[in-house]
Protein backbone atom coordinates (compact mmCIF):
# COMPACT_ATOMS: atom_id res chain seq x y z
CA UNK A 1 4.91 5.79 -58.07
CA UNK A 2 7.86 7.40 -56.57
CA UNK A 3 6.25 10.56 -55.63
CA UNK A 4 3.27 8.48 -54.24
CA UNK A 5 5.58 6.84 -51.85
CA UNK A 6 7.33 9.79 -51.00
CA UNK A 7 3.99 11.43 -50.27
CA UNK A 8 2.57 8.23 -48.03
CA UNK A 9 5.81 8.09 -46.53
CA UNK A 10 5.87 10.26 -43.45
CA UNK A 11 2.47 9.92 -42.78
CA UNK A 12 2.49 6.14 -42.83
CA UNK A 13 6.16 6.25 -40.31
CA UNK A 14 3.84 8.60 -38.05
CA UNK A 15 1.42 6.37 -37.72
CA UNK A 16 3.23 3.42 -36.75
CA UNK A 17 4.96 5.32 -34.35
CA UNK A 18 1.70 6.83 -33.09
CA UNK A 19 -0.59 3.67 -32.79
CA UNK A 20 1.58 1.53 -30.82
CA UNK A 21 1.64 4.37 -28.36
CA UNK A 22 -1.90 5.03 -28.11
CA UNK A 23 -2.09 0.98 -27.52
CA UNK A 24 0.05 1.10 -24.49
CA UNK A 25 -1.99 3.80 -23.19
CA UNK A 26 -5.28 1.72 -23.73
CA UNK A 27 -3.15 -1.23 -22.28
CA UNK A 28 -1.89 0.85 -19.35
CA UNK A 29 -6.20 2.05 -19.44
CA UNK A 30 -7.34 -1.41 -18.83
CA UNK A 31 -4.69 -2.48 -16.63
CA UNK A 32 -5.80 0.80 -14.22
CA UNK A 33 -9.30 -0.71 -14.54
CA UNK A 34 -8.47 -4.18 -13.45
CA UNK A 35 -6.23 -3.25 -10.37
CA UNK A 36 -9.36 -1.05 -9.20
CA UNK A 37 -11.55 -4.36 -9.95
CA UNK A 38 -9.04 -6.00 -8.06
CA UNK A 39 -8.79 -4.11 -5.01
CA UNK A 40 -12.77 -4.41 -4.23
CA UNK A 41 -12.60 -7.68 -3.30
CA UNK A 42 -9.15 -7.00 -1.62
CA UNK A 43 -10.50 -3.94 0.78
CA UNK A 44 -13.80 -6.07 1.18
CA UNK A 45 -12.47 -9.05 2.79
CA UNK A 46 -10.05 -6.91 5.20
CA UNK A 47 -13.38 -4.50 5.80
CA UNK A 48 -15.53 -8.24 6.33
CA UNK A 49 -13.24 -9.77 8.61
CA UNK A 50 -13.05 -6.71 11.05
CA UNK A 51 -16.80 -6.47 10.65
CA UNK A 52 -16.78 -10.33 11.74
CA UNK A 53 -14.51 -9.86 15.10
CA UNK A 54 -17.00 -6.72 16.15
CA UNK A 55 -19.91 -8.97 15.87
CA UNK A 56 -18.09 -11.82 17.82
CA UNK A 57 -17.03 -9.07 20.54
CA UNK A 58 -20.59 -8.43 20.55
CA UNK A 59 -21.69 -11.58 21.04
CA UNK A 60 -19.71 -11.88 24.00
CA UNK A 61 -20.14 -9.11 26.37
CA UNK A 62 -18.10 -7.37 28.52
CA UNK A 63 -14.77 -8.55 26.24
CA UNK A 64 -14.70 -4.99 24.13
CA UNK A 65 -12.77 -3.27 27.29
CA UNK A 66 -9.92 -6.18 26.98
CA UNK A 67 -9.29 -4.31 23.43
CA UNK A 68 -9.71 -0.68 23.43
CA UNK A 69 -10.25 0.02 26.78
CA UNK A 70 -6.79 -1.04 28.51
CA UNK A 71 -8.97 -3.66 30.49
CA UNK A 72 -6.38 -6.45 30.88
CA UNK A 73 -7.22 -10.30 30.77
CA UNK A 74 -9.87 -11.69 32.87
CA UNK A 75 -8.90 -13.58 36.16
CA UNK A 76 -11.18 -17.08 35.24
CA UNK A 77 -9.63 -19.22 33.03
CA UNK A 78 -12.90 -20.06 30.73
CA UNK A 79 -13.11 -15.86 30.38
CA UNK A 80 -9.15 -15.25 29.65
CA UNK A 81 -9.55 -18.44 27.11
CA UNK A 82 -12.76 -16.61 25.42
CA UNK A 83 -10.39 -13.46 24.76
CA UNK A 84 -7.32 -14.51 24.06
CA UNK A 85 -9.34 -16.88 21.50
CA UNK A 86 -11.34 -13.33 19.97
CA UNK A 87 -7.54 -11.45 20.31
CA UNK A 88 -6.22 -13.93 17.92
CA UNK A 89 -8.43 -13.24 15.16
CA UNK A 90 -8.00 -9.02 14.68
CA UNK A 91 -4.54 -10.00 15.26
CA UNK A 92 -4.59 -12.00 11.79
CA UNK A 93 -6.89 -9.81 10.24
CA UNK A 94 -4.30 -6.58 11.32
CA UNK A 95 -1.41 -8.37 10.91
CA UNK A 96 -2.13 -10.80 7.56
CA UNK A 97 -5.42 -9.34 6.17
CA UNK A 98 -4.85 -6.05 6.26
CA UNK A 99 -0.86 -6.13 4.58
CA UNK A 100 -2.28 -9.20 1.78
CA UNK A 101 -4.52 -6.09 0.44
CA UNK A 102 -1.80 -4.23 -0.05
CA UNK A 103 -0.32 -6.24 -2.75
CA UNK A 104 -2.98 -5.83 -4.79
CA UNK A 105 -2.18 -2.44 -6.67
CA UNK A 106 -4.60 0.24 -6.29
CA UNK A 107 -6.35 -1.17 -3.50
CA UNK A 108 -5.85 1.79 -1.33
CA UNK A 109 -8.27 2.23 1.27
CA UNK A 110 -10.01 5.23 3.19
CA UNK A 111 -9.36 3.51 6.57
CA UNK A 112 -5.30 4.69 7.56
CA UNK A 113 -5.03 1.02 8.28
CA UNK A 114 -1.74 1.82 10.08
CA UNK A 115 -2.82 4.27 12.35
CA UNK A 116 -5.64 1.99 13.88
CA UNK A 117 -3.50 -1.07 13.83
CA UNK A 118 -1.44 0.88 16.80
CA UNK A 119 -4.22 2.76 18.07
CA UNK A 120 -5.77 -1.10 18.93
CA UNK A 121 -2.24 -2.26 20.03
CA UNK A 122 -2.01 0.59 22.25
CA UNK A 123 -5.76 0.47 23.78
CA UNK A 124 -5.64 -3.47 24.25
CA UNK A 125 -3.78 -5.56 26.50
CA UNK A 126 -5.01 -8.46 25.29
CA UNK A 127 -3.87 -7.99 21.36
CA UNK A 128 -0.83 -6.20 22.65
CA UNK A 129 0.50 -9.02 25.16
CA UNK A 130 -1.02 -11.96 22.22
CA UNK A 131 1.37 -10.30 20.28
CA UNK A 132 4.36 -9.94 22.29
CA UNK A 133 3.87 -13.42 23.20
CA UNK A 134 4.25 -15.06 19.47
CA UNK A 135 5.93 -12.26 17.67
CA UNK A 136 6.96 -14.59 14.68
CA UNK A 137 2.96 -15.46 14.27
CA UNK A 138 2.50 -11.50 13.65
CA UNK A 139 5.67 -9.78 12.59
CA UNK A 140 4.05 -7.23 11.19
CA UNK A 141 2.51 -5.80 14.31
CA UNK A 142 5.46 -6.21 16.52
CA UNK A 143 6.87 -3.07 14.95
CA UNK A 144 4.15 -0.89 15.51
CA UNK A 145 3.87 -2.48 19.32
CA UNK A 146 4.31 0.71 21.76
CA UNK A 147 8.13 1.22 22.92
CA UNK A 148 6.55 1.09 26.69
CA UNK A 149 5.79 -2.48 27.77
CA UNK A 150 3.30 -1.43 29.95
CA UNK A 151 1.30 0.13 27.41
């Protein structure tokens, strides 16, 4: 019986030491799986809610110069209401949306969300004085803001 034990032995301590292993790596398998399940939904409501300010924009004519085009607000008050109104909502899809999809691991995205979060703050008065004006609303965009005021 001895001998049997001593035979069994190693094999048996290898094991144990062997399957817990391979169960972290199916553990750390599955976990992979369900961040990339995860960040679907994640990227598609950021991707949905910039889809849903171009079709307002589009809806609207004429306001798509107030953000990329440097066009700055519009002298009548109903206008400058209408975009400041369609300003606040990529300005809590860039500055919420966009960093709440971040949290959820592996939900990078193809779209350098950071680059075109300044490239609209740059190219639109509108979104860039919106957020000057209420910088505690969107903290996140106040530090990628341009250094020039005027721009």
């Amino acid at each position: 019986m001895g001998v049997l034990v001593a035979v069994l032995a190693p094999g048996t301590s290898a094991w144990s030491m062997a399957y817990p292993a391979g169960r972290r790596g199916a553990a750390a398998e599955r976990t992979g799986i369900g961040n990339a399940v995860a960040a679907v939904p994640a990227n598609d409501t950021a991707l949905r809610a910039v889809r849903e300010v171009r079709l307002l924009r589009l809806e609207r004519p004429g306001t798509r110069g107030h953000f990329s085009a440097g066009r700055p607000l519009p002298e009548d008050p109903e206008e400058r209401d209408g975009a400041v109104t369609i300003a606040e909502l990529p300005a809590d899809v860039l500055g919420h949306g966009v960093p709440l999809r971040r949290n959820v691991p592996g939900s990078d995205s193809a779209v350098p969300w950071t680059a075109c979060r300044r490239h609209l703050l740059a190219a639109g008065p509108v979104l860039r004085d919106l957020v000057r004006e209420r910088p505690e609303r969107w903290p996140g965009l106040v530090t990628l803001l341009p250094a020039d005021p005027s721009s």
